[in-house]
Protein backbone atom coordinates (compact mmCIF):
# COMPACT_ATOMS: atom_id res chain seq x y z
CA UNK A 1 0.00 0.00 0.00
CA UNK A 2 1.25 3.21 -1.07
CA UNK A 3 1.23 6.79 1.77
CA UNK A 4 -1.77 8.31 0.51
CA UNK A 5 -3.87 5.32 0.20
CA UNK A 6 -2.74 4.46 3.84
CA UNK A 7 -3.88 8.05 4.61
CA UNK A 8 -7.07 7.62 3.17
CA UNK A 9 -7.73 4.10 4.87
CA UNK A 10 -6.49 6.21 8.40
CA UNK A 11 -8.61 9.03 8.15
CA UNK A 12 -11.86 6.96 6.79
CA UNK A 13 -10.91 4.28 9.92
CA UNK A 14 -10.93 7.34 12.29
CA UNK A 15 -14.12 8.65 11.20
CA UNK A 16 -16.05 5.86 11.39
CA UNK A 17 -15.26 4.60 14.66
CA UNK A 18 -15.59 7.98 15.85
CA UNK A 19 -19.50 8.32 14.87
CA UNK A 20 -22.04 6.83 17.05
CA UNK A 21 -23.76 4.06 15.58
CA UNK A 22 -27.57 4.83 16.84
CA UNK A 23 -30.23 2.41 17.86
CA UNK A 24 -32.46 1.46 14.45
CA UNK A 25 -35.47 -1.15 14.27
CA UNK A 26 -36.47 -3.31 11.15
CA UNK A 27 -35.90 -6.88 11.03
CA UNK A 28 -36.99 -6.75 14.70
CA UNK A 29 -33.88 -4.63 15.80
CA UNK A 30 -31.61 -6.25 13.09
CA UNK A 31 -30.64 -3.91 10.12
CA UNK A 32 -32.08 -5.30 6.76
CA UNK A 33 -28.45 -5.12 5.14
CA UNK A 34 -25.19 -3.82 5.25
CA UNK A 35 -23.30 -2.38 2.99
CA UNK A 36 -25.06 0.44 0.19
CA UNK A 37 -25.12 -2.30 -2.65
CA UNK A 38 -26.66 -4.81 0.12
CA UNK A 39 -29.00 -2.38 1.32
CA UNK A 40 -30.00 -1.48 -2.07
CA UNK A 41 -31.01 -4.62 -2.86
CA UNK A 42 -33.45 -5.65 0.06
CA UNK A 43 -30.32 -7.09 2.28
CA UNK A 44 -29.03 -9.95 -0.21
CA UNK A 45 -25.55 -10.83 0.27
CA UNK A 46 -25.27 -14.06 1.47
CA UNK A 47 -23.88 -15.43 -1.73
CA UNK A 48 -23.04 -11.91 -3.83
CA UNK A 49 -20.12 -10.50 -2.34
CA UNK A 50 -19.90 -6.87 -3.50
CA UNK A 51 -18.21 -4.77 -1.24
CA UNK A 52 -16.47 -5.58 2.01
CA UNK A 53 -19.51 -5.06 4.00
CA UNK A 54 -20.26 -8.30 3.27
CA UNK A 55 -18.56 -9.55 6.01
CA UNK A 56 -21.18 -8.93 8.11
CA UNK A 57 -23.67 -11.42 6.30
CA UNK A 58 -21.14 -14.23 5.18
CA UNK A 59 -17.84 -13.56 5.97
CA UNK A 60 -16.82 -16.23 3.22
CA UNK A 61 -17.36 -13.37 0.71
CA UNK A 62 -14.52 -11.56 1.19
CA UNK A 63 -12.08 -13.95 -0.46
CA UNK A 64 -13.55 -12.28 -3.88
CA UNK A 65 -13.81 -8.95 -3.26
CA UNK A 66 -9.99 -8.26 -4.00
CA UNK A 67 -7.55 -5.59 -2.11
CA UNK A 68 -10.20 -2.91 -0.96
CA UNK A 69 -11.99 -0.55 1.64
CA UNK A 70 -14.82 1.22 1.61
CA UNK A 71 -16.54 3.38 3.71
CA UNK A 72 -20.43 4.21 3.79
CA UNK A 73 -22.90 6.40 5.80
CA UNK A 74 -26.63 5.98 5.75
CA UNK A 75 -29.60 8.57 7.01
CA UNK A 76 -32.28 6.85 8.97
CA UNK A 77 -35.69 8.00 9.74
CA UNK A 78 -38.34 5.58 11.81
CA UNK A 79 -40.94 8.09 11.74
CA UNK A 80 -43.67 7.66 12.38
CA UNK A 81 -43.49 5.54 14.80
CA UNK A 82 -45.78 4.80 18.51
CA UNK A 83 -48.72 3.56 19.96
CA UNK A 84 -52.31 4.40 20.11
CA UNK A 85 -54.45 3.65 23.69
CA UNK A 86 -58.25 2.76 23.30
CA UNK A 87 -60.67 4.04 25.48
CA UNK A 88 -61.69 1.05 27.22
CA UNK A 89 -59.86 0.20 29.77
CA UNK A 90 -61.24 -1.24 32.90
CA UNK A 91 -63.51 0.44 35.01
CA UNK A 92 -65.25 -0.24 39.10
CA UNK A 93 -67.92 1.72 40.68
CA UNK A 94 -66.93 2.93 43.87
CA UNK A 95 -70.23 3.24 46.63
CA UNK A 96 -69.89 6.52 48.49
CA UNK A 97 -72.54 7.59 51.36
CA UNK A 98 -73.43 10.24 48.28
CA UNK A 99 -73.40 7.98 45.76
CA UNK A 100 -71.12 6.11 43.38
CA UNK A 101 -68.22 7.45 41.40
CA UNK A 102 -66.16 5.36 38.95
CA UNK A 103 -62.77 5.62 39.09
CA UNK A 104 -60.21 3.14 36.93
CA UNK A 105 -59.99 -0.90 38.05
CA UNK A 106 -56.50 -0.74 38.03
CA UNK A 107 -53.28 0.86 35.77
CA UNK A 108 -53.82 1.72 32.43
CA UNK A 109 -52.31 3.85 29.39
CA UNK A 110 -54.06 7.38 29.06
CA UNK A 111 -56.03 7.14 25.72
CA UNK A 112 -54.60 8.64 22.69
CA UNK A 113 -52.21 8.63 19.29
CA UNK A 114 -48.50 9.10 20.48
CA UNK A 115 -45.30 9.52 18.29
CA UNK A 116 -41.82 9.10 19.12
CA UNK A 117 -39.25 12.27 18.62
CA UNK A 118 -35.50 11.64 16.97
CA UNK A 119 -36.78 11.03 13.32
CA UNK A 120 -33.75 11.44 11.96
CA UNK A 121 -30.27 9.18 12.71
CA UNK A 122 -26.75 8.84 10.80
CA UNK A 123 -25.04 5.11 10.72
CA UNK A 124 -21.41 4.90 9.82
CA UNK A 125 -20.35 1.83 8.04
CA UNK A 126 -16.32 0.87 7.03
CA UNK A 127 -14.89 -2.20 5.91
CA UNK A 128 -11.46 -3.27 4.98
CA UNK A 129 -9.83 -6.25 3.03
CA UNK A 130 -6.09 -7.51 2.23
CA UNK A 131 -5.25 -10.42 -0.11
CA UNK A 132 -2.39 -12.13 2.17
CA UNK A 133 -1.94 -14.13 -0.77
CA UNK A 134 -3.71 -16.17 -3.75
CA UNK A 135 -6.02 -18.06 -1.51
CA UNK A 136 -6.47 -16.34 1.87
CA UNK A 137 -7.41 -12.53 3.12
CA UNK A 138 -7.49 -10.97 6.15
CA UNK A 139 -10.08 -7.43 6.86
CA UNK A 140 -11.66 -5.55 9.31
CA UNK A 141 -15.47 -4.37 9.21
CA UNK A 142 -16.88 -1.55 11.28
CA UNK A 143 -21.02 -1.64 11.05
CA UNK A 144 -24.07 -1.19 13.22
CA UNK A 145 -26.17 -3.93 13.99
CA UNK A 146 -29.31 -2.22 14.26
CA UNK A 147 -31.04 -1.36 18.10
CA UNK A 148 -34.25 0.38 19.46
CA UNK A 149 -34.71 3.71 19.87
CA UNK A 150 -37.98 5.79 21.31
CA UNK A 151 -38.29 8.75 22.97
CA UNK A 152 -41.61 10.54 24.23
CA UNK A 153 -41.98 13.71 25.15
CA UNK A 154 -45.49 14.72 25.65
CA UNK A 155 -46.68 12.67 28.34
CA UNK A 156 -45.46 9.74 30.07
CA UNK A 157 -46.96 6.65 28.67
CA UNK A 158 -47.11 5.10 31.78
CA UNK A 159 -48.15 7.86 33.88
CA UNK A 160 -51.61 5.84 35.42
CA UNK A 161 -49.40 3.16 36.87
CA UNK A 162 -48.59 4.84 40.28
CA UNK A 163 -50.80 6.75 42.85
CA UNK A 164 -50.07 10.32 42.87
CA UNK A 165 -46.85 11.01 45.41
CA UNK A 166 -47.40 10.59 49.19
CA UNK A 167 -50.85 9.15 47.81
CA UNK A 168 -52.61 6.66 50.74
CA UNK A 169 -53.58 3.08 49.59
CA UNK A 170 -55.98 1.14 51.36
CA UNK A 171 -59.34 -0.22 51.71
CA UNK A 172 -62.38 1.26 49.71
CA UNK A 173 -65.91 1.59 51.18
CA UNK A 174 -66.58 -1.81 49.35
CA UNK A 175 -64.37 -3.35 51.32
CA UNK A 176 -62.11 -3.61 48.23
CA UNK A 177 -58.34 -2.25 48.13
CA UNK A 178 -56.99 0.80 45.83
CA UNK A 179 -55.74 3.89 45.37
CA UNK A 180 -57.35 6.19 48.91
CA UNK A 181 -59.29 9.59 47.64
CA UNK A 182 -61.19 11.60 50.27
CA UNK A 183 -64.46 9.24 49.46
CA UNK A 184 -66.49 12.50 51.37
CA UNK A 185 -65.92 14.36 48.82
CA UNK A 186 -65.22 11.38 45.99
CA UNK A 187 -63.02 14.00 44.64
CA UNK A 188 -59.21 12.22 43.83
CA UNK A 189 -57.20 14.67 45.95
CA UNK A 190 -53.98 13.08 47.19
CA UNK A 191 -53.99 12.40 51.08
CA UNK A 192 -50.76 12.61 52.66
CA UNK A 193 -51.89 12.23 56.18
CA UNK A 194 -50.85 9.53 57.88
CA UNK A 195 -54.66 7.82 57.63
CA UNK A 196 -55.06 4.43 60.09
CA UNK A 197 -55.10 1.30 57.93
CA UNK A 198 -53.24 2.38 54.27
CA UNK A 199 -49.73 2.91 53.24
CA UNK A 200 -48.05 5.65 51.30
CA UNK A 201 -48.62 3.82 47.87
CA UNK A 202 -45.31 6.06 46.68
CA UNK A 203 -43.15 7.91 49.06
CA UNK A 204 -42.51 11.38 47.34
CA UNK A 205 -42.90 10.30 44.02
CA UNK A 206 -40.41 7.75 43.31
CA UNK A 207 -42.65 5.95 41.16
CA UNK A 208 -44.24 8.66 39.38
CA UNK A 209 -43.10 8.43 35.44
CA UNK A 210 -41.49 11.19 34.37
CA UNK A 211 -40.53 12.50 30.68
CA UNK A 212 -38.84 12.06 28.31
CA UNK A 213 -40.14 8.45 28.35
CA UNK A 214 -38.11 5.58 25.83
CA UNK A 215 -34.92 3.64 25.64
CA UNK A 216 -32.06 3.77 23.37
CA UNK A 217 -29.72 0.92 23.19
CA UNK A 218 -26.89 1.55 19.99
CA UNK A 219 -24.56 -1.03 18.86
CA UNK A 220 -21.29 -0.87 17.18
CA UNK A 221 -20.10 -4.31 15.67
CA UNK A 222 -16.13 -5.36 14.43
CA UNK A 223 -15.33 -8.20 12.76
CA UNK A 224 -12.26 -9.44 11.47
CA UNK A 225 -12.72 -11.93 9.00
CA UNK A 226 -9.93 -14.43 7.94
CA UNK A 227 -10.80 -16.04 4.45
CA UNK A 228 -8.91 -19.25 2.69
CA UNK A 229 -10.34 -20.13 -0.65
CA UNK A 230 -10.58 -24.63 -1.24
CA UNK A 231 -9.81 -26.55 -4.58
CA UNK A 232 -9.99 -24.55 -7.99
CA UNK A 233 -10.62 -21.09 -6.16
CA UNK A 234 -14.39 -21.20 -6.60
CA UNK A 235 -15.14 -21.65 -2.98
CA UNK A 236 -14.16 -20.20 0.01
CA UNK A 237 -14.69 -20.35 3.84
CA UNK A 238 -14.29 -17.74 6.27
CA UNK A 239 -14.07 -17.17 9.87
CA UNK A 240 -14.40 -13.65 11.97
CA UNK A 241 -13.78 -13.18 15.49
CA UNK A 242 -16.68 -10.65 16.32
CA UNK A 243 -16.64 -8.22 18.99
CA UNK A 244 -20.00 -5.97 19.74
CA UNK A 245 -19.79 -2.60 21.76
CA UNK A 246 -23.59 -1.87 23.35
CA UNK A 247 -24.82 1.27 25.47
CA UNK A 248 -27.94 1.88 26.94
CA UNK A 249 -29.93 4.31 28.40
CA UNK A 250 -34.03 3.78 29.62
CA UNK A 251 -35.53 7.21 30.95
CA UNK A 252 -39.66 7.65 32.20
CA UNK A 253 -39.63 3.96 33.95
CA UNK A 254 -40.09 4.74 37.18
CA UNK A 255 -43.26 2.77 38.20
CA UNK A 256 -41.85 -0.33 37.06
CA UNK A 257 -39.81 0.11 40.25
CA UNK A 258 -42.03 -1.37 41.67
CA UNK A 259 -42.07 -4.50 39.96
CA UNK A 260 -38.18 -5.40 39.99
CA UNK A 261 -35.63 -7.16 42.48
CA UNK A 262 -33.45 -3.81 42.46
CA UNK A 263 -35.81 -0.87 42.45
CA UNK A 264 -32.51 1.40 42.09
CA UNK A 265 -31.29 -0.25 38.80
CA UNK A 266 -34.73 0.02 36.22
CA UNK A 267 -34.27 3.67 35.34
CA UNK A 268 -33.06 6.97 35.03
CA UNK A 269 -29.62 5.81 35.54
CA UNK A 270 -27.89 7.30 32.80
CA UNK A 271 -25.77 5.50 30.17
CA UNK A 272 -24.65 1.99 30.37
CA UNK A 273 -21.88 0.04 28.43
CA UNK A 274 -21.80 -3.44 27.81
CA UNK A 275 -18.62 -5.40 26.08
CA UNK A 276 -18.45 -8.52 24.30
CA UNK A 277 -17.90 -11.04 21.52
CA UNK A 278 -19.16 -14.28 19.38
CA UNK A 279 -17.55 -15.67 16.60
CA UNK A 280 -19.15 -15.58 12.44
CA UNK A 281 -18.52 -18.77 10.27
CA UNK A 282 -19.42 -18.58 6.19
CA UNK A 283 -19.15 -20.78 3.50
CA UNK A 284 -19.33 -19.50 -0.53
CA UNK A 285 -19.05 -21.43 -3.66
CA UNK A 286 -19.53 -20.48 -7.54
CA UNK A 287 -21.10 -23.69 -8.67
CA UNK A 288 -20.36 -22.44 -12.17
CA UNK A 289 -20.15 -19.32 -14.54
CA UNK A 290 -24.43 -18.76 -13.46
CA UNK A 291 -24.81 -19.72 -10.01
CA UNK A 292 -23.08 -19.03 -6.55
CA UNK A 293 -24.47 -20.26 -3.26
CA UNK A 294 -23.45 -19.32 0.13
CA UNK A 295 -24.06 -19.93 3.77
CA UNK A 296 -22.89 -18.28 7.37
CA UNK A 297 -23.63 -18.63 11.27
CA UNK A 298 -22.90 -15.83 13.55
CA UNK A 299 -23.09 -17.30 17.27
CA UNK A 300 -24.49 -15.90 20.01
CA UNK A 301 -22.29 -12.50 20.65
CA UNK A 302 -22.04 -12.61 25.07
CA UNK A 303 -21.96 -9.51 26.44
CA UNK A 304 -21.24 -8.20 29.99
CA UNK A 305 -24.22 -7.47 31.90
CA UNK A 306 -25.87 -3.86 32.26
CA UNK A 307 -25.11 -3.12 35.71
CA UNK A 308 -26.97 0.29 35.80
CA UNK A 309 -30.56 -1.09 34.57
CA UNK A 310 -29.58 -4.95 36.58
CA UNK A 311 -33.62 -4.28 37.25
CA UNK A 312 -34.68 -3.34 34.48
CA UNK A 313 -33.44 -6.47 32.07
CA UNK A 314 -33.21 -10.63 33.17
CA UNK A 315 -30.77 -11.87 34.85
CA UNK A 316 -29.23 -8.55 36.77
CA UNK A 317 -29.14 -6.85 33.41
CA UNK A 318 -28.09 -9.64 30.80
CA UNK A 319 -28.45 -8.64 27.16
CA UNK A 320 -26.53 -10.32 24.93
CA UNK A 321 -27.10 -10.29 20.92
CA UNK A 322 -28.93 -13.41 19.35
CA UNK A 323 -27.33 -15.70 17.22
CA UNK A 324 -28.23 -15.78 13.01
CA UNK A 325 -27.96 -17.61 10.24
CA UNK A 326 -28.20 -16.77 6.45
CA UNK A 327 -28.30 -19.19 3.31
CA UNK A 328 -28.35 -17.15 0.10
CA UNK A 329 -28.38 -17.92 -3.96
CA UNK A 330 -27.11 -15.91 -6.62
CA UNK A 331 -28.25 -16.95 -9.98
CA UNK A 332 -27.07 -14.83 -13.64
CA UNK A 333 -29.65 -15.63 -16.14
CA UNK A 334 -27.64 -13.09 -18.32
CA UNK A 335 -24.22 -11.91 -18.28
CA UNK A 336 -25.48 -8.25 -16.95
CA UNK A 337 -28.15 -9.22 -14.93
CA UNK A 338 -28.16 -11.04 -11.66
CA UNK A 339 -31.31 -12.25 -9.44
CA UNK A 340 -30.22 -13.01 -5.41
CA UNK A 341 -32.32 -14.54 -2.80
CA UNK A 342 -31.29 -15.44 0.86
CA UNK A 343 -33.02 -16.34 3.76
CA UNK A 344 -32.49 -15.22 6.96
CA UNK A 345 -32.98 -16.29 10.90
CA UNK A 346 -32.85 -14.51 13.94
CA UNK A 347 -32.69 -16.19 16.92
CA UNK A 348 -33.93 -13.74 19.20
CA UNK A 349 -35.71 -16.09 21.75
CA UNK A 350 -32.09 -16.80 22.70
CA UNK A 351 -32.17 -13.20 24.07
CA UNK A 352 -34.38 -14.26 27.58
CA UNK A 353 -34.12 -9.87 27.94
CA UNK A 354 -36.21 -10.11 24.40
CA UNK A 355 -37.97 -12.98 24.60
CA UNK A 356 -39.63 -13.39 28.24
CA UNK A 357 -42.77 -13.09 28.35
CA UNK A 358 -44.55 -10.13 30.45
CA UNK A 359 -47.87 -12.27 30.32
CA UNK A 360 -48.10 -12.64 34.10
CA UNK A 361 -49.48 -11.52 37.11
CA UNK A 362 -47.27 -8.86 37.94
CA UNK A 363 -49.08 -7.94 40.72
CA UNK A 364 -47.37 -10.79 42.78
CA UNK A 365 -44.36 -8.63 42.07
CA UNK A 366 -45.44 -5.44 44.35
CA UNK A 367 -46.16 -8.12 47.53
CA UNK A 368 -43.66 -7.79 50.77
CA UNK A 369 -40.72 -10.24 50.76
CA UNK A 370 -39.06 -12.19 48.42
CA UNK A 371 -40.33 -11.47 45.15
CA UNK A 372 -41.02 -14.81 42.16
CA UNK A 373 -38.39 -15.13 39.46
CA UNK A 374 -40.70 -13.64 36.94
CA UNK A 375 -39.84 -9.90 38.44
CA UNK A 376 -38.18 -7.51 36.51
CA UNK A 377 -34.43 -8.35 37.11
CA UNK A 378 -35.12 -11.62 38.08
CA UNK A 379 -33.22 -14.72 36.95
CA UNK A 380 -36.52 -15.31 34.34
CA UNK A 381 -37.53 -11.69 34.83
CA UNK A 382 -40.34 -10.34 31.73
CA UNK A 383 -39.22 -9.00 29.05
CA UNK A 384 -40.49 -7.91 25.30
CA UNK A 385 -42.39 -11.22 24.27
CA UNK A 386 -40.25 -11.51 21.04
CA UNK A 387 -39.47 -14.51 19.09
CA UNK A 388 -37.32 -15.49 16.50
CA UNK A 389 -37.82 -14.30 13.43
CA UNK A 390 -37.53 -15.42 9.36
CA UNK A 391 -36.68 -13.01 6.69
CA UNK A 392 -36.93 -13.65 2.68
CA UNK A 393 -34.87 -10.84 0.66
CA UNK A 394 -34.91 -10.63 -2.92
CA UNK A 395 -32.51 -8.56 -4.96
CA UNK A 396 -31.84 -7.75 -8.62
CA UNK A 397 -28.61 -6.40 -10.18
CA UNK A 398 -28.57 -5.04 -13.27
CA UNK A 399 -25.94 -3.56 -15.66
CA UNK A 400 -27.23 -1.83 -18.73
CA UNK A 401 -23.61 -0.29 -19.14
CA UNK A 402 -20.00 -1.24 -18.57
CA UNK A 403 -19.85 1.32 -15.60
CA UNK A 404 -22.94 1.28 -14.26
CA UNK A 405 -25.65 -1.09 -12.06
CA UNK A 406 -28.85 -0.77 -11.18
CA UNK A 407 -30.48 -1.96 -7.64
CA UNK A 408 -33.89 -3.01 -6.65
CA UNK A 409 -35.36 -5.29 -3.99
CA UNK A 410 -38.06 -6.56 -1.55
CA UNK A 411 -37.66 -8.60 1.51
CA UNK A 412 -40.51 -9.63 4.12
CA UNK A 413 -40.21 -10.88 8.01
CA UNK A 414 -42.21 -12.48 10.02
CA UNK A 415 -44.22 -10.89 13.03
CA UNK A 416 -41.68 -10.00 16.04
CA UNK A 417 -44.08 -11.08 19.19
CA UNK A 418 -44.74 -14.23 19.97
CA UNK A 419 -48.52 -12.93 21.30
CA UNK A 420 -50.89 -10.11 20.83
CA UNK A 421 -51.14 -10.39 25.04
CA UNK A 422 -47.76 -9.24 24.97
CA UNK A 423 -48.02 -5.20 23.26
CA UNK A 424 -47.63 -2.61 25.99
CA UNK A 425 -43.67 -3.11 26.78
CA UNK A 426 -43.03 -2.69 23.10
CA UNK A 427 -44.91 0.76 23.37
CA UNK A 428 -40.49 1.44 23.72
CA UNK A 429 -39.52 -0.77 21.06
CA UNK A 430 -42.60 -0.98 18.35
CA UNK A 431 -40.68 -3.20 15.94
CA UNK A 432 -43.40 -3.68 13.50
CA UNK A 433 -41.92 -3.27 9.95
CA UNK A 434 -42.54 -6.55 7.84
CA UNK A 435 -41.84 -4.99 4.38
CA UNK A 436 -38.80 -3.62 2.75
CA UNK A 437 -38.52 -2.01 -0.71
CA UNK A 438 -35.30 -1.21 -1.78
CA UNK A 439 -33.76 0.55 -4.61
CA UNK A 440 -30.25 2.29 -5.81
CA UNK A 441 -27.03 2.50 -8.21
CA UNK A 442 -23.41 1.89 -8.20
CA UNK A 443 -21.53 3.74 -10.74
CA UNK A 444 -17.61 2.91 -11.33
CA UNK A 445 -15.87 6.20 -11.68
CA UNK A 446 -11.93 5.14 -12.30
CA UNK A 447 -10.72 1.57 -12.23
CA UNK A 448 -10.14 1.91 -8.51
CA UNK A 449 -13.14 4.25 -7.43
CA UNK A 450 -16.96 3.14 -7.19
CA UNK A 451 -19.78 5.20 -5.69
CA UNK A 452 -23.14 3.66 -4.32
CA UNK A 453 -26.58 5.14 -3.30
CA UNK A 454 -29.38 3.34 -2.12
CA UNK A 455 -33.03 4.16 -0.81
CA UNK A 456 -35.15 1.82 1.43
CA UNK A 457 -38.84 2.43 1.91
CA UNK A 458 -40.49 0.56 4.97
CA UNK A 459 -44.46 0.79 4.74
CA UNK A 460 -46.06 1.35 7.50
CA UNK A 461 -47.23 -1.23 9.70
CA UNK A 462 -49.82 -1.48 12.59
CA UNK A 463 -49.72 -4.12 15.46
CA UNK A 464 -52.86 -4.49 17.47
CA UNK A 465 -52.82 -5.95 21.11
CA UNK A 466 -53.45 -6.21 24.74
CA UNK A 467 -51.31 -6.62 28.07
CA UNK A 468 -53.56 -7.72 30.18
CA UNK A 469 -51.07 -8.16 33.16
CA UNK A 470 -50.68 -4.85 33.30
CA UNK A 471 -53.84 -3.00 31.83
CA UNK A 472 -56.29 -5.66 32.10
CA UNK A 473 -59.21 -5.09 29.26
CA UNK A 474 -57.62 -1.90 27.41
CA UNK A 475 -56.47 -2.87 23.52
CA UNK A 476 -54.16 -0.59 21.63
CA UNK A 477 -51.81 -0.71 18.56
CA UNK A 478 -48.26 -0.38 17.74
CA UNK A 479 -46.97 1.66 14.39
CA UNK A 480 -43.93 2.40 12.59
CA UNK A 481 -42.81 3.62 9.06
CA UNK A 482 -39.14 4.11 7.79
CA UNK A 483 -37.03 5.45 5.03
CA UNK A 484 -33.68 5.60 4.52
CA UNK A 485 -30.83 7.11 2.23
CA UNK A 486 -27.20 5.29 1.96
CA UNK A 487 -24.45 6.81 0.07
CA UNK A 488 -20.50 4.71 0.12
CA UNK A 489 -17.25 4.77 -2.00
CA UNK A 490 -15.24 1.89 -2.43
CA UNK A 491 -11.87 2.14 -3.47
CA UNK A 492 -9.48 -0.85 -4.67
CA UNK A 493 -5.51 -1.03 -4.58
């Protein structure tokens, strides 16, 4: 490598690591590709290695993409995206010596249409490869993963699930137990006298939700693939040591308190790092002039725990990344055109911080003394319901000119809850995109230079559910819609 190409490759390097790679949701919290060419063609790379992004699908590819880096930055928007609250959650009439007043059977999610703020996020990419010699490489990849990201700022969605501060709690007239309002008056005016027979149901305020309400977790990936091509040269294996960077941050959570084996650790704590690192197998083979195939498993990546939200997540804070696996096709019915499909799985009920279930009685959780393991924080503490998901991406290359290729594709996943009984958590992480449509260009510029752009266009989509653990009767809906705009340059030496 000559000084200014080592220049470049130090000050792209620099840049990228020095961006934040922010939270994103669309295969569940997966990105749908990586790389611009990738991304401009629904995701597809499993066996059509075109840049050196596509180490993070199979890192098998990068035994044919040659002496290269490239480095890429994409503009993000999940907007809209929310929840809507019906009016009709659960209700109990109240017998006063007046009368009868109804007042709410128990928490619920003020009715309403509510949208998420940060619409707008930029995602770094870099990768890097070296021929060591005629059959092996070594590189170096830089990407985001993908995450969850909300933020709400005009009212608390979980505002109704704690008594107003200093509030009594104790029996009702009716001899049943609640929230305790001056029942002369049957007006709801906190009491903070110390009244015989109740408890302060939340000692100045330290459940009452606050805003902004959401999480952000962000995830910076780096592999380093090591590639050795078999036989003839037409196939190739690969093998990348993966190590994931995560931080966190969950702010407007304070009634779950409540619910968790370490009250102090659920929210408001700031931002949290976690460290760790898996290992990414691939396999790719050009069967002949017309058709490639290719396969890859990236494991499990472990990560250290989240100390700071230990209450918040299973297991005192565990959150490592689920495990995936990708088989792709690549098939050239004509010299300039090529049709790619891959399938993808994301084991994300390997995640227990994703895939608990919060379909319990979480009321067990507020009782004196030890609480069950279900409790947030717990060893099998809830979580977001997910489960593991399939995605089908299908991508078309074609090249009406020497110089130049066109991009289009669609891919579709499967629903990201394993339950509709499972909704209101994910009121912080409404993952509900199913459908991406992709489009873009490459265009070569010099023999060593290409330039890529590529749009993606999520529709929206709608998930209607309950929780009745924690709001009883009251249905609502998720929603989210994305777009997003990728621009790279690849450079060969």
């Amino acid at each position: 490598m000559n000084v200014k190409m080592k220049w470049q490759l130090t000050a792209a390097l620099v840049t990228c690591a020095s961006l934040p790679t922010l939270a994103i949701a669309t295969n569940g919290y997966f990105s749908h590709g990586w790389g611009t060419k990738s991304k401009a063609m629904a995701g597809v790379a499993t066996a059509l290695p075109q840049d050196t992004l596509v180490s993070a699908t199979n890192p098998a590819g990068m035994a044919f993409i040659g002496n290269s880096f490239d480095v890429g930055v994409a503009f993000f928007s999940p907007s809209p995206r929310g929840y809507r609250a019906n009016n009709d959650f659960a209700t109990q009439q109240v017998q006063l010596p007046s009368g009868s007043i109804t007042l709410p059977a128990g928490t619920f999610v003020t009715p309403g249409e509510y949208e998420s703020d940060l619409d707008w996020f930029l995602i770094p990419s870099f990768g890097f490869n070296y021929e060591l010699d005629e059959r092996s490489t070594i590189g170096v990849s830089l990407f985001g993963n993908g995450g969850m990201n909300t933020k709400y700022k005009d009212r608390p969605p979980f505002e109704n699930f704690a008594v107003f501060p200093n509030q009594r709690v104790g029996p009702y007239p009716d001899g049943s137990v609640g929230p305790y309002f001056d029942f002369s008056s049957g007006q709801p005016v906190p009491v903070t006298a110390d009244v015989p027979g109740t408890v302060n149901g939340n000692p100045n305020g330290i459940f009452t939700a606050t805003t902004p309400t959401g999480i952000n977790l962000e995830q910076l990936f780096i592999e380093i693939p090591y590639t050795y091509k078999l036989g003839d040269g037409k196939q190739s294996v690969g093998i990348a040591p993966v190590f994931a960077i995560q931080r966190f941050e969950a702010e407007g959570l304070e009634p779950f308190r409540q619910l968790s084996v370490e009250p102090e650790s659920v929210s408001n704590n700031g931002t949290d790092w976690s460290y760790g690192a898996g290992l990414h197998f691939g396999w790719y083979g050009e069967l002949n002039d017309q058709l490639a195939l290719g396969a890859s498993y990236r494991t499990t990546v472990w990560m250290s725990k989240f100390d700071d939200y230990a209450g918040l997540f299973a297991d005192g804070g565990s959150f490592d990344i689920p495990a995936m696996f990708n088989l792709g096709v690549a098939y050239k019915p004509q010299p300039n055109l090529t049709v790619a499909l891959d399938y993808q799985h994301i084991f994300y009920d390997e995640s227990h911080s994703i895939s608990n279930s919060n379909d319990a009685d979480l009321s067990q959780c507020q009782a004196a003394g030890p609480k069950p393991a279900f409790c947030l924080g717990a060893e099998s503490g809830v979580g977001f319901g997910w489960e593991s998901m399939d995605v089908v991406k299908l991508g078309l290359r074609y090249a009406p000119m020497e110089r130049l290729s066109l991009l289009g594709g669609v891919s579709y996943n499967t629903d990201f809850l394993k339950t509709d009984r499972q909704s209101l958590f994910n009121v912080l992480a409404p993952a509900t995109v199913r459908w991406h449509l992709t489009l873009g260009a490459a265009y070569q510029a010099t023999q060593t230079d290409e330039f890529a752009i590529s749009f993606a266009y999520m529709p929206k989509e709608t998930y209607d559910g309950t929780s009745p653990s924690l709001t009883q009767t009251q249905t609502g809906s998720l929603f989210m819609e994305q777009y997003e705009i990728g621009v790279s340059w690849s450079h060969r030496f």
